[in-house]
C-alpha atoms as a PDB file:
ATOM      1  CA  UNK A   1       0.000   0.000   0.000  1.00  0.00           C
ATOM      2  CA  UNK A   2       0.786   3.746  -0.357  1.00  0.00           C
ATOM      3  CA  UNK A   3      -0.855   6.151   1.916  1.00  0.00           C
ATOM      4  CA  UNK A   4      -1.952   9.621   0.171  1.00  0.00           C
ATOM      5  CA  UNK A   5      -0.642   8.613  -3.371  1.00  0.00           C
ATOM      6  CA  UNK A   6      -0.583  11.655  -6.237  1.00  0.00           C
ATOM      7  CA  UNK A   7      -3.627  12.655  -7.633  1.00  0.00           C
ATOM      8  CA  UNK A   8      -4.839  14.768 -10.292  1.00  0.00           C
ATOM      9  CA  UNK A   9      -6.707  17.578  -9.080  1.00  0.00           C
ATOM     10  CA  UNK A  10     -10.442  16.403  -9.932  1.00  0.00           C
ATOM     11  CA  UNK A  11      -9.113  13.484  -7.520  1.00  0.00           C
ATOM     12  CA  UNK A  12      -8.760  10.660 -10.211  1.00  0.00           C
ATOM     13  CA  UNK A  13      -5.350   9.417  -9.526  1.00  0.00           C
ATOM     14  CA  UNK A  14      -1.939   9.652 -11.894  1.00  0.00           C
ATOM     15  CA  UNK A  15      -1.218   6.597 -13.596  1.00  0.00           C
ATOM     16  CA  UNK A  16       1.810   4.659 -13.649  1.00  0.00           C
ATOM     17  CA  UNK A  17       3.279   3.772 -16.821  1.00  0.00           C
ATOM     18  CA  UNK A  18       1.300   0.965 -18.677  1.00  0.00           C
ATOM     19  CA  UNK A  19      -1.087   1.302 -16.266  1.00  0.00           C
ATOM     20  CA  UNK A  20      -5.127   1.294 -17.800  1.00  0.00           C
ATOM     21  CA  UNK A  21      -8.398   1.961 -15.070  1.00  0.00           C
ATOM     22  CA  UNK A  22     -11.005  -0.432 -15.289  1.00  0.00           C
ATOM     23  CA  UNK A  23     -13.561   1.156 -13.260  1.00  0.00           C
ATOM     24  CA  UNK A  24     -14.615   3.794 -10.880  1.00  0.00           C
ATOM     25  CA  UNK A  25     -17.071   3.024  -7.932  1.00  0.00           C
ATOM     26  CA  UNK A  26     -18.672   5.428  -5.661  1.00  0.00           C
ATOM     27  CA  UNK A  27     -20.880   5.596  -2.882  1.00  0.00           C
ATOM     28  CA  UNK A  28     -18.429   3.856  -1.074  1.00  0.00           C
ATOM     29  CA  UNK A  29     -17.171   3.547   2.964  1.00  0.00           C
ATOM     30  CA  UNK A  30     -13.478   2.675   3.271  1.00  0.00           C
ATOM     31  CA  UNK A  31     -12.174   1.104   6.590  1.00  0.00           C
ATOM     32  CA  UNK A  32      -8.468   0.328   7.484  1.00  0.00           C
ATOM     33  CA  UNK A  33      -6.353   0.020  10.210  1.00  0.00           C
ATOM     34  CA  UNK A  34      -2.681   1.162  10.832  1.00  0.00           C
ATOM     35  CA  UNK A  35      -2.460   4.786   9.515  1.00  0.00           C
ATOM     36  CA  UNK A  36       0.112   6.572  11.903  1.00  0.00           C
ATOM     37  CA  UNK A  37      -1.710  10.091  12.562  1.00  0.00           C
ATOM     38  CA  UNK A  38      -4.956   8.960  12.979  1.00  0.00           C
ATOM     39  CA  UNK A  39      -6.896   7.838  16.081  1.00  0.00           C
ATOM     40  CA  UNK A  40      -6.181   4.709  17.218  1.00  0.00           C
ATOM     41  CA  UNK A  41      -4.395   3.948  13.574  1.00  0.00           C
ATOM     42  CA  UNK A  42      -8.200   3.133  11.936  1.00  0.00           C
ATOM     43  CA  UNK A  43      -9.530   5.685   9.560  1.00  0.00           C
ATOM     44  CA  UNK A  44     -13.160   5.317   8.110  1.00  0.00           C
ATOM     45  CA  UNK A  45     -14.116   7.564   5.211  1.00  0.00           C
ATOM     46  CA  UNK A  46     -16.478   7.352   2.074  1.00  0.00           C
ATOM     47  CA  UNK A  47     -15.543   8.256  -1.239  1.00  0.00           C
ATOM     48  CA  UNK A  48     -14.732   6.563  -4.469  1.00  0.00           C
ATOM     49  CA  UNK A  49     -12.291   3.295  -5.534  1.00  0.00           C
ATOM     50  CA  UNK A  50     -10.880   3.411  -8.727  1.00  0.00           C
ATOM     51  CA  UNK A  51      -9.549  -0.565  -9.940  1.00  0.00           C
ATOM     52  CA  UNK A  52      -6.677  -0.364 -12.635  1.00  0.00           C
ATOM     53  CA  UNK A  53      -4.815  -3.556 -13.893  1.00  0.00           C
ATOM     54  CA  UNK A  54      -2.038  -2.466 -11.076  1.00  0.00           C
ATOM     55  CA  UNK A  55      -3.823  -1.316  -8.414  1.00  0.00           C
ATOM     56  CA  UNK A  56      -7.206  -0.526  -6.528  1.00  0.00           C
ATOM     57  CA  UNK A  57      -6.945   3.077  -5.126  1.00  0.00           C
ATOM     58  CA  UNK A  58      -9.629   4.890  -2.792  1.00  0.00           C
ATOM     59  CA  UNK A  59      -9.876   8.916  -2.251  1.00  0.00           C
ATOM     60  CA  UNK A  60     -12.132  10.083   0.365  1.00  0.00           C
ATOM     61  CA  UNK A  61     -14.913  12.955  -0.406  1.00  0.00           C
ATOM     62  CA  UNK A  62     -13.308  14.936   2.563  1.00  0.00           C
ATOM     63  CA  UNK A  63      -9.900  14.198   4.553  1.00  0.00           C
ATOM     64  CA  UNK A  64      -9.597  12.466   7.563  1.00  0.00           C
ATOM     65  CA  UNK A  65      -6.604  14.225   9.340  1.00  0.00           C
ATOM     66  CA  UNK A  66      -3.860  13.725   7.268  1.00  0.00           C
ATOM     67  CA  UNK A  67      -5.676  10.531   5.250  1.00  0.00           C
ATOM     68  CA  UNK A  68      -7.434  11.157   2.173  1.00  0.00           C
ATOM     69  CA  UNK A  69      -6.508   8.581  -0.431  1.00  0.00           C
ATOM     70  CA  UNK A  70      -4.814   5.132   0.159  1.00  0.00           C
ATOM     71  CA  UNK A  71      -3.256   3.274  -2.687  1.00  0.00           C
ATOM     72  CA  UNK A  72      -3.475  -0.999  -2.874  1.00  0.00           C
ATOM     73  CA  UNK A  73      -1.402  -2.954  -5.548  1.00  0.00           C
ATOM     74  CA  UNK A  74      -3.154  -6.357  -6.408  1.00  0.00           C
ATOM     75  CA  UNK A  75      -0.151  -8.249  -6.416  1.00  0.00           C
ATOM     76  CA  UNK A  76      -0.108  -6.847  -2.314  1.00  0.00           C
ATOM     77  CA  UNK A  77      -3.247  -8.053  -1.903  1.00  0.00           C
ATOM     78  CA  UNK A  78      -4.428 -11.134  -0.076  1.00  0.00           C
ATOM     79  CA  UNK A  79      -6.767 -12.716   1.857  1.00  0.00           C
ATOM     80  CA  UNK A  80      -9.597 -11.228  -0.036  1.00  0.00           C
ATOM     81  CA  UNK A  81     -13.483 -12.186   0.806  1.00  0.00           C
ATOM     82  CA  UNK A  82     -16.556 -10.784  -0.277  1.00  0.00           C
ATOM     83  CA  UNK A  83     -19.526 -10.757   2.614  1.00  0.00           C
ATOM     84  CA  UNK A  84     -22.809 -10.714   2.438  1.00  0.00           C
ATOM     85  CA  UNK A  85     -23.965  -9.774   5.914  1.00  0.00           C
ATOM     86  CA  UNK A  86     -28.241  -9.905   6.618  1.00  0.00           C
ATOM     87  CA  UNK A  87     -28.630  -6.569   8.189  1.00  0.00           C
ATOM     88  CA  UNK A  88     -25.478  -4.994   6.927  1.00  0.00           C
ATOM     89  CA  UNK A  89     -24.335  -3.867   4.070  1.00  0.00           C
ATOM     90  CA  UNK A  90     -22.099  -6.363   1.230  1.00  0.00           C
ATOM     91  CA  UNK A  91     -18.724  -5.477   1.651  1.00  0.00           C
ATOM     92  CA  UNK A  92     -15.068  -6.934   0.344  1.00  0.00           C
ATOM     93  CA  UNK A  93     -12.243  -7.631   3.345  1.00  0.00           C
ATOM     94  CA  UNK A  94      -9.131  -8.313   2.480  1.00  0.00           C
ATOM     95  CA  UNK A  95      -5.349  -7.244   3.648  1.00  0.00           C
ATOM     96  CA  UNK A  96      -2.445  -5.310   1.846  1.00  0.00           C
ATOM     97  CA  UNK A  97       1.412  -5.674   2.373  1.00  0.00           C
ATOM     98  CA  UNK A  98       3.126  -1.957   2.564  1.00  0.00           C
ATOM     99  CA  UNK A  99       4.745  -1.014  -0.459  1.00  0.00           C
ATOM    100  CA  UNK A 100       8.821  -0.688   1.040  1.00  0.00           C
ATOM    101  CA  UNK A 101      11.214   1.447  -0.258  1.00  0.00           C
ATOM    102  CA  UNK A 102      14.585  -0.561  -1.253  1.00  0.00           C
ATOM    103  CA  UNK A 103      16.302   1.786   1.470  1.00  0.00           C
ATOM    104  CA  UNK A 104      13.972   0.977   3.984  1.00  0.00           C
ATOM    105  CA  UNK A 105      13.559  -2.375   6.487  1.00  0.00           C
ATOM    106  CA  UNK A 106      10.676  -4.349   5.913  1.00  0.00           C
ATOM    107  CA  UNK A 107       9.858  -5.166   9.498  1.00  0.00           C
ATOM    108  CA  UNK A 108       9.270  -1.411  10.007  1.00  0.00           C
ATOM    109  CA  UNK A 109       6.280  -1.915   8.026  1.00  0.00           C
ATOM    110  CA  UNK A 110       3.234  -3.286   9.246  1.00  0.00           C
ATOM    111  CA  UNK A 111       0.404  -5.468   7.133  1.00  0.00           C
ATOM    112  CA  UNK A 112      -2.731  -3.443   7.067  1.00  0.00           C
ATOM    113  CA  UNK A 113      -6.636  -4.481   7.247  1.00  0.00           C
ATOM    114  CA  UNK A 114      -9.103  -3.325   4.585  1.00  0.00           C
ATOM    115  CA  UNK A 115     -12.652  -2.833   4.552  1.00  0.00           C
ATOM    116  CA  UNK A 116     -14.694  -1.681   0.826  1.00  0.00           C
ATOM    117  CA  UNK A 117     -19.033  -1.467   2.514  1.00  0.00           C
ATOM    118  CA  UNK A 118     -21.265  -0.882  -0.720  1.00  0.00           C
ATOM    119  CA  UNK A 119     -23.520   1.836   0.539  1.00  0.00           C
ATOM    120  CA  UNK A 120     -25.052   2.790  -2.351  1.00  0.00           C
ATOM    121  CA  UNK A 121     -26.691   0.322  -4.764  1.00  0.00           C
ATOM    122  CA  UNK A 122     -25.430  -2.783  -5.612  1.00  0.00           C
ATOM    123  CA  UNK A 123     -22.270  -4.650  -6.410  1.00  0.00           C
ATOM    124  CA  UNK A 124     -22.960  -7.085  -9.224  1.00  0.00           C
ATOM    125  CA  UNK A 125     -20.688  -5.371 -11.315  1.00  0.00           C
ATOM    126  CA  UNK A 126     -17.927  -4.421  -9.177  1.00  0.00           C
ATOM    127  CA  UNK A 127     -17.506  -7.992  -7.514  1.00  0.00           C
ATOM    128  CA  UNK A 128     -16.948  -9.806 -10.624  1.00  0.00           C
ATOM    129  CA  UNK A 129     -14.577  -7.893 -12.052  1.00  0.00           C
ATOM    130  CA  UNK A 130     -12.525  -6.967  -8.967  1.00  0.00           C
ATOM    131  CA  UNK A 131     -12.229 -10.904  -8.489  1.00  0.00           C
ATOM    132  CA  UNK A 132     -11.208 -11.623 -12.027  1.00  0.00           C
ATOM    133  CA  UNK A 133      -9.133  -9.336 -12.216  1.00  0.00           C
ATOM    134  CA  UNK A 134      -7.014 -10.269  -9.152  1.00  0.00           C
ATOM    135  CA  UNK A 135      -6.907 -13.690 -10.079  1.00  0.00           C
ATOM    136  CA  UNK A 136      -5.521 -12.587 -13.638  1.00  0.00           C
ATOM    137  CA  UNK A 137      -3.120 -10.364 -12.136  1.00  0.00           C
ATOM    138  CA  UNK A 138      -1.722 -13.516 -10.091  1.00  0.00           C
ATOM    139  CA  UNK A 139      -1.951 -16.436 -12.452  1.00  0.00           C
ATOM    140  CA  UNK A 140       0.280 -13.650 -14.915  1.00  0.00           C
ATOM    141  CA  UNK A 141       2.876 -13.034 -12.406  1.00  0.00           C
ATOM    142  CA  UNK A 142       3.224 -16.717 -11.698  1.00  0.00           C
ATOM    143  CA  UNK A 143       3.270 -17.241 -15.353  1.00  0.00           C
ATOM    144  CA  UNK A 144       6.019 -14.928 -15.681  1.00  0.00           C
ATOM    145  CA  UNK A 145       8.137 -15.773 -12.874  1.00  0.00           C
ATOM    146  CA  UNK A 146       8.092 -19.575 -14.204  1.00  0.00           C
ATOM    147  CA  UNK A 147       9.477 -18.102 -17.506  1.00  0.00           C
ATOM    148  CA  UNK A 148      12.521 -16.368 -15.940  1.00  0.00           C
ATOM    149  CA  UNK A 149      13.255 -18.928 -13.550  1.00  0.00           C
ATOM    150  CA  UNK A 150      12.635 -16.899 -10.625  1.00  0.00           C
ATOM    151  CA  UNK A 151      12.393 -18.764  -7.379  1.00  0.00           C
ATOM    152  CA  UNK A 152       9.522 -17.160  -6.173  1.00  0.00           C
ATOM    153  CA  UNK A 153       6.441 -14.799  -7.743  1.00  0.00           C
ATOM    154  CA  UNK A 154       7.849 -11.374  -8.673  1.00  0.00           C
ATOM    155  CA  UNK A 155       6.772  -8.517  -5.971  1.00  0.00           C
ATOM    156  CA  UNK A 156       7.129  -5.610  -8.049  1.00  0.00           C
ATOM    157  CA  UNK A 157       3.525  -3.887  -7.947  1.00  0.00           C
ATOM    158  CA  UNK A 158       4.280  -2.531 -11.475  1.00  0.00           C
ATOM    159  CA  UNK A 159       4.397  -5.885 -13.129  1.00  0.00           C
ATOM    160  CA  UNK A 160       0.761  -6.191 -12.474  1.00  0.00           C
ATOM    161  CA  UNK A 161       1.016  -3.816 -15.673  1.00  0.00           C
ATOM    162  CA  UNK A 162       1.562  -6.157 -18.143  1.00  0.00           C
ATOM    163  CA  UNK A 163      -1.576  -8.209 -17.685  1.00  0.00           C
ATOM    164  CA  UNK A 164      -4.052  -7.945 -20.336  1.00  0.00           C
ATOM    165  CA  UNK A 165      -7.175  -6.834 -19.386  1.00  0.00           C
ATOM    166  CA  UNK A 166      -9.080  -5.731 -22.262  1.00  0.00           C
ATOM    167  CA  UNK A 167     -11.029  -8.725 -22.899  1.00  0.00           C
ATOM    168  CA  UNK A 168     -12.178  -8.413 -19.461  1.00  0.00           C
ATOM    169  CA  UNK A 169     -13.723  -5.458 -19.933  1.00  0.00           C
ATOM    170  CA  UNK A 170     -15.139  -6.220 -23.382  1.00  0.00           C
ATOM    171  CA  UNK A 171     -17.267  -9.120 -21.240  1.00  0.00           C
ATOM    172  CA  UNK A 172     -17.931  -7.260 -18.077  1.00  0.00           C
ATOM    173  CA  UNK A 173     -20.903  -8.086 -16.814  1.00  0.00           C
ATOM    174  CA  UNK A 174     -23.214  -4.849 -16.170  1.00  0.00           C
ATOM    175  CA  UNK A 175     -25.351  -4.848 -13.043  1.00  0.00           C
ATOM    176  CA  UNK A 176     -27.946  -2.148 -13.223  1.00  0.00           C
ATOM    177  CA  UNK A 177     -28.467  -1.840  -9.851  1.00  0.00           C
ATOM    178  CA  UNK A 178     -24.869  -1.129  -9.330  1.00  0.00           C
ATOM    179  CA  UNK A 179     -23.227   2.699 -10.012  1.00  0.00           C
ATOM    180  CA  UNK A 180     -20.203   1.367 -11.211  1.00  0.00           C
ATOM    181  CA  UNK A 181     -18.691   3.370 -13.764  1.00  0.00           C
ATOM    182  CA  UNK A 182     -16.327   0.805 -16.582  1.00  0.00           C
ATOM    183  CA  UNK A 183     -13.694   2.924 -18.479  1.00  0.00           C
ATOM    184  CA  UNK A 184     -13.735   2.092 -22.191  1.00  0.00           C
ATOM    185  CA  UNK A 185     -11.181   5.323 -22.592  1.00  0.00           C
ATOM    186  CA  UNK A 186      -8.890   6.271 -20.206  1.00  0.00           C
ATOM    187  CA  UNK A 187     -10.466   8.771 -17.905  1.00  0.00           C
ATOM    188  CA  UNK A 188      -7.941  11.696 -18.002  1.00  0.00           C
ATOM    189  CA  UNK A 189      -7.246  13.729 -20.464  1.00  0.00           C
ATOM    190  CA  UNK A 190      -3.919  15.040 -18.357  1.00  0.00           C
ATOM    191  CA  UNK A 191      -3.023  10.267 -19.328  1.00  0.00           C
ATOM    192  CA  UNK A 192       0.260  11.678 -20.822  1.00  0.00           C
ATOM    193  CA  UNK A 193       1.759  11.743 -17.390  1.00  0.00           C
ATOM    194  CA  UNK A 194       2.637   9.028 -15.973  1.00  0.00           C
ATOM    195  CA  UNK A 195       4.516   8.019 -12.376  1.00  0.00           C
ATOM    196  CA  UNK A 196       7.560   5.582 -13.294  1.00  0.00           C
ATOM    197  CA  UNK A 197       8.242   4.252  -9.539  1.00  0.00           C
ATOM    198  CA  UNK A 198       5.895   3.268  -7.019  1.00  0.00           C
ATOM    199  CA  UNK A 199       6.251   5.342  -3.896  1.00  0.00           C
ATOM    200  CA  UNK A 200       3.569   7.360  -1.551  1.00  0.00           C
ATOM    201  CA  UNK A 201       3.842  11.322  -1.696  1.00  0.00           C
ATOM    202  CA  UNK A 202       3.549  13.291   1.728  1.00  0.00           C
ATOM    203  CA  UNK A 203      -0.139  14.818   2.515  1.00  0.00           C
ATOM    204  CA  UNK A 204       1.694  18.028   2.451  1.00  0.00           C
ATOM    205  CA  UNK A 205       2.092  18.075  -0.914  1.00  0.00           C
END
């Protein structure tokens, strides 16, 4: 994860190199613990996710302290479960390893606990595609560490780039009841720039 990652100034965030957004979802509450500043380390906020084929990436409507976006690469993902309580609403929990600068010790960094609640409308669209995309992102990375002879799966959050996900989107399926916007262009017109490394930008800036 990145906390606070650049953004453009409508709030949609820069893109990485390669990188192509699938969807935007709003009417959304975002839950997660272990965000130094905050009270206690939990911060709960509703806003907007935004899924590309690297990442999943959630800005709040209004800060929370020093908190208002928080950046997920798929390939950091795990432990992912969709719920569907009977007097709550559906919701996805999963967690997300840090993303670690090479400089920096890993066992500074703590795994955090995520929460996506679907306030607003359904999910039928959203679900699916978060899922398969995931799952893609994985079985590609595995795929491509076999090739190189790599020991182990590759941990770069940037190589989730190279999966394709067109067709994907092509067969999406479309839930009516769910606000779920799919990109069939790229959302920006500012898409010329483009971050090259993956690493979080202070909420001062």
């Amino acid at each position: 994860m990145a906390l606070n990652p650049q953004l453009f100034p409508d709030g949609m965030p820069v893109p990485f190199v390669n990188e192509m957004f699938v969807l935007a979802r709003d009417g959304v509450e975002f839950e997660v613990d272990k965000i130094v500043g905050s009270d206690g380390g939990n911060v709960k906020a509703k806003g907007i996710i935004y899924l590309s084929n690297v990442r999943m990436v959630f800005v709040a409507n209004k800060p929370v302290g020093n908190f208002y976006a928080f950046d997920m690469p798929l390939l950091h993902v795990h432990g992912e479960k969709f719920h569907q309580p009977i007097f709550f609403c559906n919701n996805i929990a999963a967690h997300v390893e840090p993303v670690v600068p090479d400089t920096e010790n890993r066992a500074l960094y703590s795994t955090h606990s995520f929460k996506i609640l679907f306030k607003d409308g359904g999910c039928g669209t959203f679900v699916p595609l978060f899922f398969n995309l995931i799952s893609s992102v994985r079985q590609y990375n595995q795929q491509a560490a076999a090739a190189a002879a790599m020991p182990a799966p590759q941990v770069d959050p940037l190589q989730a780039a190279q999966t394709p996900v067109d067709q994907m989107m092509r067969q999406a399926y479309v839930d009516p009841n769910d606000p779920t916007r799919i990109f069939l262009q790229q959302p920006t017109s500012e898409s010329q720039l483009r971050r090259r490394t993956y690493q979080s930008r202070p909420a001062s800036d």
